[in-house]
C-alpha atoms as a PDB file:
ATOM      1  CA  UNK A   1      96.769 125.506  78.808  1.00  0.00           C
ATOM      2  CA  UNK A   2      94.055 125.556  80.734  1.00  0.00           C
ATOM      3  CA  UNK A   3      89.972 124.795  79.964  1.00  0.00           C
ATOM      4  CA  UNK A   4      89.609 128.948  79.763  1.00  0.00           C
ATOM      5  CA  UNK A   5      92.296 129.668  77.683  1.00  0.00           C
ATOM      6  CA  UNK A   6      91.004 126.345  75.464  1.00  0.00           C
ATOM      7  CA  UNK A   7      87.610 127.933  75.347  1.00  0.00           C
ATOM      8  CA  UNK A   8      88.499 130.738  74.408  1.00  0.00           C
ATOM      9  CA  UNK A   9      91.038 129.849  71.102  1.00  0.00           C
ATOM     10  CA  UNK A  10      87.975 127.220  70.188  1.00  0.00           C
ATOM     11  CA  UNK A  11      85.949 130.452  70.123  1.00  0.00           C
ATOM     12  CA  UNK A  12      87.663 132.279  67.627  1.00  0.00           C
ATOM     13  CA  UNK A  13      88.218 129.191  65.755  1.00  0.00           C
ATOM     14  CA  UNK A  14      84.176 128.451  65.264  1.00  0.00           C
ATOM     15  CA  UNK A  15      84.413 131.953  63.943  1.00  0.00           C
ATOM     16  CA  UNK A  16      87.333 131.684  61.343  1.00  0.00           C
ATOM     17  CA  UNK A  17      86.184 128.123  60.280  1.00  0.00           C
ATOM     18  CA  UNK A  18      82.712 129.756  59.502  1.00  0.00           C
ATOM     19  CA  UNK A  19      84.593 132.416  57.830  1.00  0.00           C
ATOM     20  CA  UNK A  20      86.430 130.152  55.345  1.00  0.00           C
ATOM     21  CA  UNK A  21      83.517 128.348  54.874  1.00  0.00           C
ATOM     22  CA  UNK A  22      82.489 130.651  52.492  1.00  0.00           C
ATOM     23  CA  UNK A  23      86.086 130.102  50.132  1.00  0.00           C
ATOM     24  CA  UNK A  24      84.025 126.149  49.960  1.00  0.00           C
ATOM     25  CA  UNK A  25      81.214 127.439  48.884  1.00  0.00           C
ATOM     26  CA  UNK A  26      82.300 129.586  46.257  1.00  0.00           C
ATOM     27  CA  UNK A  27      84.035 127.079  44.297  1.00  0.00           C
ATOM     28  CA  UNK A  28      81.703 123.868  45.183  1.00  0.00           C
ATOM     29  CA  UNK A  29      79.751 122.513  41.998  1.00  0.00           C
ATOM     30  CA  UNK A  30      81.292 124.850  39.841  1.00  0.00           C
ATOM     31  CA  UNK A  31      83.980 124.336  37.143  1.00  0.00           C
ATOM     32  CA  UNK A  32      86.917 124.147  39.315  1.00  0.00           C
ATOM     33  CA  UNK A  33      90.563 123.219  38.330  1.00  0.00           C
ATOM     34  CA  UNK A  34      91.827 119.693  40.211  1.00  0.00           C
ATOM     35  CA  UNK A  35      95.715 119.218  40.403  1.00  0.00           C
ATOM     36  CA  UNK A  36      97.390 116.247  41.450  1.00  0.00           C
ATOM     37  CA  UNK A  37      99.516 116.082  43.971  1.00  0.00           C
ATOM     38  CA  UNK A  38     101.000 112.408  43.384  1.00  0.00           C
ATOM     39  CA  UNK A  39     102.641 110.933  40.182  1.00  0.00           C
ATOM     40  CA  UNK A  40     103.510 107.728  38.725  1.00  0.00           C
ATOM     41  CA  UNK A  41      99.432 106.941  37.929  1.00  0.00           C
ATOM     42  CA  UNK A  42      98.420 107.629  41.831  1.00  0.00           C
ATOM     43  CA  UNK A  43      95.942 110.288  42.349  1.00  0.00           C
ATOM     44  CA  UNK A  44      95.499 112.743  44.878  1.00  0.00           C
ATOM     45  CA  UNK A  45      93.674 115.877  44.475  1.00  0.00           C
ATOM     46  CA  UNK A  46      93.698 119.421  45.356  1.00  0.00           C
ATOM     47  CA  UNK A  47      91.804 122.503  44.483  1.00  0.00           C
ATOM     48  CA  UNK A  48      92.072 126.221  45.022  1.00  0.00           C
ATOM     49  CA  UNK A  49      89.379 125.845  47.997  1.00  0.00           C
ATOM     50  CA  UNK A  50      91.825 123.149  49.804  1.00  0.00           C
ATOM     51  CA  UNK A  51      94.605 125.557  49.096  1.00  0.00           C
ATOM     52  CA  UNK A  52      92.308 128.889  49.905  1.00  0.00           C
ATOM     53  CA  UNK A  53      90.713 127.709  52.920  1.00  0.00           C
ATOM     54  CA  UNK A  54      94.176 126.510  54.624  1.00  0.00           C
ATOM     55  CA  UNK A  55      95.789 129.789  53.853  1.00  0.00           C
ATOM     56  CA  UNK A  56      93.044 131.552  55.276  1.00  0.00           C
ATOM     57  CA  UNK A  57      92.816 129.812  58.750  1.00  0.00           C
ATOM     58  CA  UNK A  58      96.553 129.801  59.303  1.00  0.00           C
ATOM     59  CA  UNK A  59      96.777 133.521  58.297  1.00  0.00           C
ATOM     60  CA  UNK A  60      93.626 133.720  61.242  1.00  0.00           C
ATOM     61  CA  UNK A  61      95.569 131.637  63.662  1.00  0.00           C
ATOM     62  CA  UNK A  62      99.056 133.708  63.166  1.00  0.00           C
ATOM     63  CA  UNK A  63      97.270 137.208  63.938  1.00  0.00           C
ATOM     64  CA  UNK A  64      94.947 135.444  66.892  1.00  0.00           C
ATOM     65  CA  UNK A  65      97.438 133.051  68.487  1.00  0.00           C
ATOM     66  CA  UNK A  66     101.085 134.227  67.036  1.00  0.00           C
ATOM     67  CA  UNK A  67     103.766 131.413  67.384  1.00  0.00           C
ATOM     68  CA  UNK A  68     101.402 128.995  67.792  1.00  0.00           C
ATOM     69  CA  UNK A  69     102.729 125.773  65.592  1.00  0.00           C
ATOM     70  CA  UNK A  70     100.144 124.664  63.068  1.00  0.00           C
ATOM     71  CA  UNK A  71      99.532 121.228  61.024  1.00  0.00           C
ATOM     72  CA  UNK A  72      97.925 121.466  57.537  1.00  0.00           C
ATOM     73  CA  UNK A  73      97.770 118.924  55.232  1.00  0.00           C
ATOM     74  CA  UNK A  74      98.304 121.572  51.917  1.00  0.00           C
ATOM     75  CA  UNK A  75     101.717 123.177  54.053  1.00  0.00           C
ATOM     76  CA  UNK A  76     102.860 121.129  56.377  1.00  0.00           C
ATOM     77  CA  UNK A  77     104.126 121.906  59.761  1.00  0.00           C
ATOM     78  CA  UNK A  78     104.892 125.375  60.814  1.00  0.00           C
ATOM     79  CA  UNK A  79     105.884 126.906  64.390  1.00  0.00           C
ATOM     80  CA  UNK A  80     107.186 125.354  67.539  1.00  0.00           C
ATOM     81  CA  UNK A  81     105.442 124.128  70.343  1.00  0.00           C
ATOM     82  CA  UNK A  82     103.802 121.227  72.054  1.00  0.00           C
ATOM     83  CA  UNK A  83     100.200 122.531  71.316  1.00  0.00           C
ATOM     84  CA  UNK A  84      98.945 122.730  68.145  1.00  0.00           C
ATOM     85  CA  UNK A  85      96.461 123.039  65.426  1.00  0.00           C
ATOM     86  CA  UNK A  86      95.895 121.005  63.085  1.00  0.00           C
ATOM     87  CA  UNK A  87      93.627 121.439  59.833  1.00  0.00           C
ATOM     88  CA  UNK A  88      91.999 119.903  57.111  1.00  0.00           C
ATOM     89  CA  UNK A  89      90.949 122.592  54.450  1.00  0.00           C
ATOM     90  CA  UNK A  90      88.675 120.089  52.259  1.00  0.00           C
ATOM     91  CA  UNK A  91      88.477 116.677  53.719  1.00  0.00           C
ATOM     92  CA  UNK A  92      86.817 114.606  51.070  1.00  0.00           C
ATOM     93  CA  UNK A  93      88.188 116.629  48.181  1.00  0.00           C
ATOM     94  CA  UNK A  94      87.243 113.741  45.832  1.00  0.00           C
ATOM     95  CA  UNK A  95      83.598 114.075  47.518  1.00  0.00           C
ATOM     96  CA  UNK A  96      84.202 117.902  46.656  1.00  0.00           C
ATOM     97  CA  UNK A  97      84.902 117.752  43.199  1.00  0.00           C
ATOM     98  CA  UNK A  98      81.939 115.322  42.161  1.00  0.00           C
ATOM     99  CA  UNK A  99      79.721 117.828  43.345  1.00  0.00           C
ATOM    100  CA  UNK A 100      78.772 115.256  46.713  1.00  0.00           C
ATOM    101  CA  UNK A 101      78.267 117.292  49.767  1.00  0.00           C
ATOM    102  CA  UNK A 102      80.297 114.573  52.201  1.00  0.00           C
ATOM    103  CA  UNK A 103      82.995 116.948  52.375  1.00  0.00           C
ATOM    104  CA  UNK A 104      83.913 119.059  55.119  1.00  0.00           C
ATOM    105  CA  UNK A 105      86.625 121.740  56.936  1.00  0.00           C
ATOM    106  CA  UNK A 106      88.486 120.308  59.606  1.00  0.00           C
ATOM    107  CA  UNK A 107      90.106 122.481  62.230  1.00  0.00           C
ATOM    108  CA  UNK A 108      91.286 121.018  65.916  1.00  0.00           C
ATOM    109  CA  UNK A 109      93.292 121.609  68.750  1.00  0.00           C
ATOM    110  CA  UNK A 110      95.824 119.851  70.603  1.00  0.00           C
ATOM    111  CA  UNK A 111      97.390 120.883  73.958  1.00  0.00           C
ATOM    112  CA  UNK A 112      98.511 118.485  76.730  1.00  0.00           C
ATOM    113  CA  UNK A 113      99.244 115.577  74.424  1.00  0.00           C
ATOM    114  CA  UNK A 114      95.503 115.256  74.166  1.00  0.00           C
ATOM    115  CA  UNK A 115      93.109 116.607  71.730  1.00  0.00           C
ATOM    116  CA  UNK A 116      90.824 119.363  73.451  1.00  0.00           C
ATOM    117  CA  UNK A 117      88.792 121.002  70.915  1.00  0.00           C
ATOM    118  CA  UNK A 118      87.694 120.033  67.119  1.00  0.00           C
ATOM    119  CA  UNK A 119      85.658 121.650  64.655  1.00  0.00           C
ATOM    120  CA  UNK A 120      83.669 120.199  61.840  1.00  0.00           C
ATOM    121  CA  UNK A 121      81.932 122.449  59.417  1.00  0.00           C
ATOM    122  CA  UNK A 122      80.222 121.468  56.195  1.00  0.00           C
ATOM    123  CA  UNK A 123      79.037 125.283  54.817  1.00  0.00           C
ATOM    124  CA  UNK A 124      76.788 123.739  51.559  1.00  0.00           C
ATOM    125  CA  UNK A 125      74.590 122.003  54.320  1.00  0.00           C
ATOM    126  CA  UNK A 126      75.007 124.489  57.259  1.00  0.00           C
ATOM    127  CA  UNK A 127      76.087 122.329  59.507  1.00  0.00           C
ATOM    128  CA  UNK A 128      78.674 122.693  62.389  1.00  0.00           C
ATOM    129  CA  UNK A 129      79.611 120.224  64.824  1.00  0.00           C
ATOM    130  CA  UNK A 130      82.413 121.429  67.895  1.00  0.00           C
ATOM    131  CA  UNK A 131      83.192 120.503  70.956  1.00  0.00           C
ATOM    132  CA  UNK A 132      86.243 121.791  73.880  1.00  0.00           C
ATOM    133  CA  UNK A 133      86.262 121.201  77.593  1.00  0.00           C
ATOM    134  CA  UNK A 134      83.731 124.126  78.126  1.00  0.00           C
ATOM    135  CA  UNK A 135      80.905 122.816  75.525  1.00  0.00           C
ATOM    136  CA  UNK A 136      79.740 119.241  75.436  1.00  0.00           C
ATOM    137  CA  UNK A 137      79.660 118.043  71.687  1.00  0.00           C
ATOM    138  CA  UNK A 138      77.413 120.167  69.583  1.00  0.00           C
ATOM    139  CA  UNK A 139      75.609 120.263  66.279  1.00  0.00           C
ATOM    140  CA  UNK A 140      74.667 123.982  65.003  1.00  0.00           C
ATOM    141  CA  UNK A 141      72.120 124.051  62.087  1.00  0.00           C
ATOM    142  CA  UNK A 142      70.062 126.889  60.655  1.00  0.00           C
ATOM    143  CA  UNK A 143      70.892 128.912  63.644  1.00  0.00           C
ATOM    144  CA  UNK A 144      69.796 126.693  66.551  1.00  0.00           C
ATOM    145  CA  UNK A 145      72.215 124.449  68.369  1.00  0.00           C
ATOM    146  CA  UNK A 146      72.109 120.810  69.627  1.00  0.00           C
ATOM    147  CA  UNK A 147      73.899 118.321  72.806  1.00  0.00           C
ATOM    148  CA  UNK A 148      75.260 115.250  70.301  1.00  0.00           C
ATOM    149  CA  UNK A 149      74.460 111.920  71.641  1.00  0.00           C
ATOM    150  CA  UNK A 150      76.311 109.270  70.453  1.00  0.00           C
ATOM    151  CA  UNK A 151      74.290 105.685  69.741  1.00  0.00           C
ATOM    152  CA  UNK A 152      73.427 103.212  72.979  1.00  0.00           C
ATOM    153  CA  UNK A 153      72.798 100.560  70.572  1.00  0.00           C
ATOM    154  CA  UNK A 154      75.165  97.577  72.053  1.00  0.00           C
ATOM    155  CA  UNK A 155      74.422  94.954  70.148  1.00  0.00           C
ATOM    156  CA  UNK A 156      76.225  94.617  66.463  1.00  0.00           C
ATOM    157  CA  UNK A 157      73.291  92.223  65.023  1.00  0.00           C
ATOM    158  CA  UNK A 158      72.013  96.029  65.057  1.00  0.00           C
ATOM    159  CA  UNK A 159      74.425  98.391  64.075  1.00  0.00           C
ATOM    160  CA  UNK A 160      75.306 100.321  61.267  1.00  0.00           C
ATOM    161  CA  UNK A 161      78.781 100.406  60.396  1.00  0.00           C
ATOM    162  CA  UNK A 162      80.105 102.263  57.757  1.00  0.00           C
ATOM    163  CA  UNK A 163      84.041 102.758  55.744  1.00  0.00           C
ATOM    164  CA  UNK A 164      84.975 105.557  52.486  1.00  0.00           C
ATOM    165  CA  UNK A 165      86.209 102.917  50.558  1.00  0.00           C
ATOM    166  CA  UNK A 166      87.968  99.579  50.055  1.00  0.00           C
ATOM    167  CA  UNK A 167      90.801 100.067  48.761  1.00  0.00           C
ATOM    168  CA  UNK A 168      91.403 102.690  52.093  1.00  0.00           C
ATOM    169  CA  UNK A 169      90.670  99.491  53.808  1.00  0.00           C
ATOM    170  CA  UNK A 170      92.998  97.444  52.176  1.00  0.00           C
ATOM    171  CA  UNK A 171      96.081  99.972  52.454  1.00  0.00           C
ATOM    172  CA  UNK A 172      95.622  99.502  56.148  1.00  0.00           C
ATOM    173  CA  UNK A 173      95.253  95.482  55.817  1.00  0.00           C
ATOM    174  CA  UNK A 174      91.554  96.155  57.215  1.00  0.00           C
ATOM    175  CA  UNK A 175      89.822  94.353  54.623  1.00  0.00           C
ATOM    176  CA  UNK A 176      89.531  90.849  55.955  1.00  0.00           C
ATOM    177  CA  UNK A 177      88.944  92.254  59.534  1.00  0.00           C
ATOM    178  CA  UNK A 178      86.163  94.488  58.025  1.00  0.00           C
ATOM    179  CA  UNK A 179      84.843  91.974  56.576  1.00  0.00           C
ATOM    180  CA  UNK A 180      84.121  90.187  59.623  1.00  0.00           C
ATOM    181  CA  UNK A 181      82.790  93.147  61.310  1.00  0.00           C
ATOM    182  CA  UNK A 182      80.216  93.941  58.595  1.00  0.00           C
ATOM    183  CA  UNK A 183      78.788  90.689  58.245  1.00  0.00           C
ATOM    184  CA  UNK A 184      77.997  90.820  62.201  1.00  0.00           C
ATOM    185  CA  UNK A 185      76.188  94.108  61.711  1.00  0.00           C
ATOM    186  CA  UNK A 186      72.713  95.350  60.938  1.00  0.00           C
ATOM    187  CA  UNK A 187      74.053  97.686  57.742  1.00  0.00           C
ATOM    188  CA  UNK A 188      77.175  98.312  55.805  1.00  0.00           C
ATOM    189  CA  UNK A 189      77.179 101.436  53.707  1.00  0.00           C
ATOM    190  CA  UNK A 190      80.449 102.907  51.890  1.00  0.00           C
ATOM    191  CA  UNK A 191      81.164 106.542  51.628  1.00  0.00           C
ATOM    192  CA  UNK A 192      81.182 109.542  53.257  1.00  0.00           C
ATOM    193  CA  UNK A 193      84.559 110.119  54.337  1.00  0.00           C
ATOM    194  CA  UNK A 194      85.093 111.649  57.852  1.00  0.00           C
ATOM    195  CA  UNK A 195      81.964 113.049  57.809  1.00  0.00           C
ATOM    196  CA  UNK A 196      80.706 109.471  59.303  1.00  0.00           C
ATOM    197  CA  UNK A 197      82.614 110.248  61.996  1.00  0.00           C
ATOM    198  CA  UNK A 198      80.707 113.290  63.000  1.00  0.00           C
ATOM    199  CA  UNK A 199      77.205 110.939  62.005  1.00  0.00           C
ATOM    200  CA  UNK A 200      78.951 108.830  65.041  1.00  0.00           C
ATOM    201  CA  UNK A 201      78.486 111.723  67.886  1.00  0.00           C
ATOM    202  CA  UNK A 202      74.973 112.467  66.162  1.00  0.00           C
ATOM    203  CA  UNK A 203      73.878 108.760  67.246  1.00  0.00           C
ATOM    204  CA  UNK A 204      72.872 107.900  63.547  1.00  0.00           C
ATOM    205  CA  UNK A 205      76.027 105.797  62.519  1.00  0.00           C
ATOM    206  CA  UNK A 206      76.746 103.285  65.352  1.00  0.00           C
ATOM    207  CA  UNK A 207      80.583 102.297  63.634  1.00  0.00           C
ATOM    208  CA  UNK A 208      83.114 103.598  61.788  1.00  0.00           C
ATOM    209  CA  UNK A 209      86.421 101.893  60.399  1.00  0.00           C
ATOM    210  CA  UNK A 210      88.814 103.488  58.240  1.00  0.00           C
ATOM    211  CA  UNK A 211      92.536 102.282  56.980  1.00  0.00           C
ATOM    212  CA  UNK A 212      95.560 104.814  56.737  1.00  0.00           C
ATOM    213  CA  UNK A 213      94.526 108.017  57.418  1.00  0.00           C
ATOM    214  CA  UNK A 214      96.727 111.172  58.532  1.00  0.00           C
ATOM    215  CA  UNK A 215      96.273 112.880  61.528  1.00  0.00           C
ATOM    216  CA  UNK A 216      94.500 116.002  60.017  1.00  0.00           C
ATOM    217  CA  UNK A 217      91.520 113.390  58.458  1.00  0.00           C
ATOM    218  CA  UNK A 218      90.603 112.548  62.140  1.00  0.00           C
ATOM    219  CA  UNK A 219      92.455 114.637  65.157  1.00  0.00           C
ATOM    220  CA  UNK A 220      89.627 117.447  64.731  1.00  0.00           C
ATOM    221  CA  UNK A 221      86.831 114.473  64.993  1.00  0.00           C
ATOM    222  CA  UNK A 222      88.453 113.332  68.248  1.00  0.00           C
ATOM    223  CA  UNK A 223      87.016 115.814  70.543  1.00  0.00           C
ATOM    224  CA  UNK A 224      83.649 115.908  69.421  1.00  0.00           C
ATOM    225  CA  UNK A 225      83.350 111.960  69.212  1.00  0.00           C
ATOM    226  CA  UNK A 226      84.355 111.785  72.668  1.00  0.00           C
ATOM    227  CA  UNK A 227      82.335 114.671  74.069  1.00  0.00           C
ATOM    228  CA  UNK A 228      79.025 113.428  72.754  1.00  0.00           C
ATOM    229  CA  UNK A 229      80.261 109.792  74.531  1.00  0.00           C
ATOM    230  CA  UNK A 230      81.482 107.789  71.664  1.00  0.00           C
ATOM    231  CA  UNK A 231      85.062 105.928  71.550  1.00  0.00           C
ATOM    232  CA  UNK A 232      87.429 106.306  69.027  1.00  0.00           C
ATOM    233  CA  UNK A 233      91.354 105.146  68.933  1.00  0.00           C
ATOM    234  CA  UNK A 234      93.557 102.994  66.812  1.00  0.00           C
ATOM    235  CA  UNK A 235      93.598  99.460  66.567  1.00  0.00           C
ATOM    236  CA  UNK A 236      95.821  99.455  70.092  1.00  0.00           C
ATOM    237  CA  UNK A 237      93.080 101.124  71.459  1.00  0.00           C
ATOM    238  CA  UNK A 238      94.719 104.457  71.699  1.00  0.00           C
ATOM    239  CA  UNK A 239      93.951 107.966  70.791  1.00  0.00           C
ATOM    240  CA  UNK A 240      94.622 108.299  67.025  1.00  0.00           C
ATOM    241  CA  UNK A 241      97.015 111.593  67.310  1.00  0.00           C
ATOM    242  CA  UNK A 242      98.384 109.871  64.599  1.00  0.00           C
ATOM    243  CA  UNK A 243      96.222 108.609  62.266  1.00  0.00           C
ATOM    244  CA  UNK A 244      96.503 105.810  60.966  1.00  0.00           C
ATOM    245  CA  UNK A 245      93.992 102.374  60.903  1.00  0.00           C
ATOM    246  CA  UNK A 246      90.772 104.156  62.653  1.00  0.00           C
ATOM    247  CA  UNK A 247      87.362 102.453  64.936  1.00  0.00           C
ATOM    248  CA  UNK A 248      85.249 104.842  66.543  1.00  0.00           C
ATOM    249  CA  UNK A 249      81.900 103.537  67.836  1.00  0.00           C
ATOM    250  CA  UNK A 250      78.884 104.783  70.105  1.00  0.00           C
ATOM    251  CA  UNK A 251      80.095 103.175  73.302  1.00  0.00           C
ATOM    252  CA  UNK A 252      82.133 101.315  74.621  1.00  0.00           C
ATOM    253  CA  UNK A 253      80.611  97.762  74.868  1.00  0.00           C
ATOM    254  CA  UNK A 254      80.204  98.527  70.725  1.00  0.00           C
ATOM    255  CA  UNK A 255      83.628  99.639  70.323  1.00  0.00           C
ATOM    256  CA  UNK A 256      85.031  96.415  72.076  1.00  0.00           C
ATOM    257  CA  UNK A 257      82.850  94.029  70.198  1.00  0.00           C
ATOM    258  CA  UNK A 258      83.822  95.691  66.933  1.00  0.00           C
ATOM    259  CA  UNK A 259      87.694  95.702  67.595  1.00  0.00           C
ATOM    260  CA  UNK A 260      87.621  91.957  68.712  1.00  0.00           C
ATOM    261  CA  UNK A 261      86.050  90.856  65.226  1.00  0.00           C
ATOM    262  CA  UNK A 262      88.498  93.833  63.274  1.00  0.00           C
ATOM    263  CA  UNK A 263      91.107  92.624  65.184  1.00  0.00           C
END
C-alpha cells in the first residue's frame, strides 16, 4: 500500500470517525443501559454507543474499502488480508458511563506489518488527534488544527507519568516495576485511559505505562505517538501490534530510563 493510497483511506476515515462521533454524543451523560459482557463477578461493560459506533464505521469501511479485514473489539475479526483496521468504538467505556469525558473513538490502520495511520476522536470535547505518512501528528480543535510535539523533558526527577488503574497494572505484573518508576518521577496521576496516550504526542504527559491491554486500546495511538516523536512499544521494546504490557514516553532517552526502572 503505498503513502497515497494510505492518505487517502485515513481521509475518509477522519470523516466517518467524525461521523460516529455523533452516536457518542447522543447517549453520553444520559440514562444509558450498561450490559456486561463477563460473568462469574468480573465486569466489563458495553453500551449501545460501543455497539452503535462499531457498526457504523465497519458498515463505512465495507462500502469505502470492500474486503478490507477489520478488528473491533464489540465483533471481532472480519475479512481477509494482511492490512487492516482496527477499532475501538468507546475506549474508556467505564470513563463513559460515569459521565467522565476520558473516553474516546479509536480507529487505525495497519498495512505493511506496521501501523500507518490512527485516529483519536473525543466528540464531547471536540478534539481530534490523527496522524498517516502524509500528515505529521495532529490535534484538530474548534476548527483549527495543530503539529503535536511530544515532551523533550529527559530527565525523570521531572516527568509526569501517568497509568488507568492498579489493578490494570497488576494483571500485567507492572505494579512493583511501576512503582519504581513513579517514585523517580516529578508526578504520578491515575486515570484517563488511552486518552494519556494522545496527552503523550501533545507534550503534556511525559510517560505512560499500562498492563494488559488489547490491540484495539492502543494500535490507533501508535501512529500518532510516533509522528509527533514520542516512543511507544512493549516491554521488549517492540511495536505493541499486540497489546499487551504498554510504555510510551516523549523521547527516547525518557523511554529508556523509564523501561530500565519498569523493567
Amino acid at each position: 500500500m503505498t503513502n497515497d493510497e494510505i492518505g487517502s483511506l485515513m481521509q475518509f476515515a477522519l470523516a466517518a470517525v467524525l461521523e460516529a462521533g455523533e452516536i457518542a454524543r447522543r447517549h453520553f451523560r444520559t440514562e444509558m443501559q450498561v450490559d456486561n459482557k463477563l460473568g462469574g463477578g468480573a465486569f466489563d461493560p458495553v453500551t449501545q454507543a460501543d455497539t452503535g459506533i462499531e457498526k457504523f464505521l465497519r458498515d463505512a469501511i465495507a462500502r469505502h474499502a470492500p474486503g478490507m479485514r477489520i478488528v473491533g473489539e464489540e465483533f471481532g475479526t472480519t475479512g481477509t488480508g494482511k492490512d487492516y483496521w482496527i477499532i475501538d468504538p468507546i475506549d474508556g467505556t467505564r470513563a463513559f458511563m460515569s459521565g467522565m469525558p476520558t473516553w474516546e473513538i479509536l480507529l487505525g490502520l495497519v498495512a505493511g506489518g506496521k501501523a500507518v495511520g490512527g485516529i483519536m476522536h473525543q466528540p464531547f470535547t471536540g478534539e481530534t488527534f490523527s496522524a498517516d505518512p502524509q500528515n505529521a501528528s495532529r490535534l484538530l480543535h474548534m476548527g483549527r488544527a495543530r503539529t503535536l510535539r511530544a515532551s523533550r523533558r529527559t530527565d525523570l526527577a521531572d516527568a509526569i507519568v501517568y497509568s488507568t488503574d492498579p489493578l490494570m497494572l497488576a494483571r500485567g505484573g507492572l505494579a512493583e516495576g511501576f512503582e519504581r518508576l513513579a517514585g523517580a518521577c516529578r508526578l504520578r496521576r491515575w486515570g484517563g485511559d488511552r486518552y494519556a496516550f494522545a496527552l503523550v504526542a501533545l507534550g503534556s504527559i511525559d510517560i505512560v505505562v499500562e498492563g494488559a491491554l488489547a490491540p484495539y486500546d492502543i494500535v490507533p495511538l501508535i501512529a500518532i505517538i510516533e509522528g509527533a516523536g514520542g516512543i511507544i512499544t512493549d516491554l521488549e521494546g517492540h511495536t505493541p501490534l499486540a497489546g499487551g504490557n504498554v510504555i510510551a514516553a516523549g523521547n527516547a532517552a525518557l523511554h529508556a530510563q523509564a523501561l530500565r526502572l519498569l523493567r
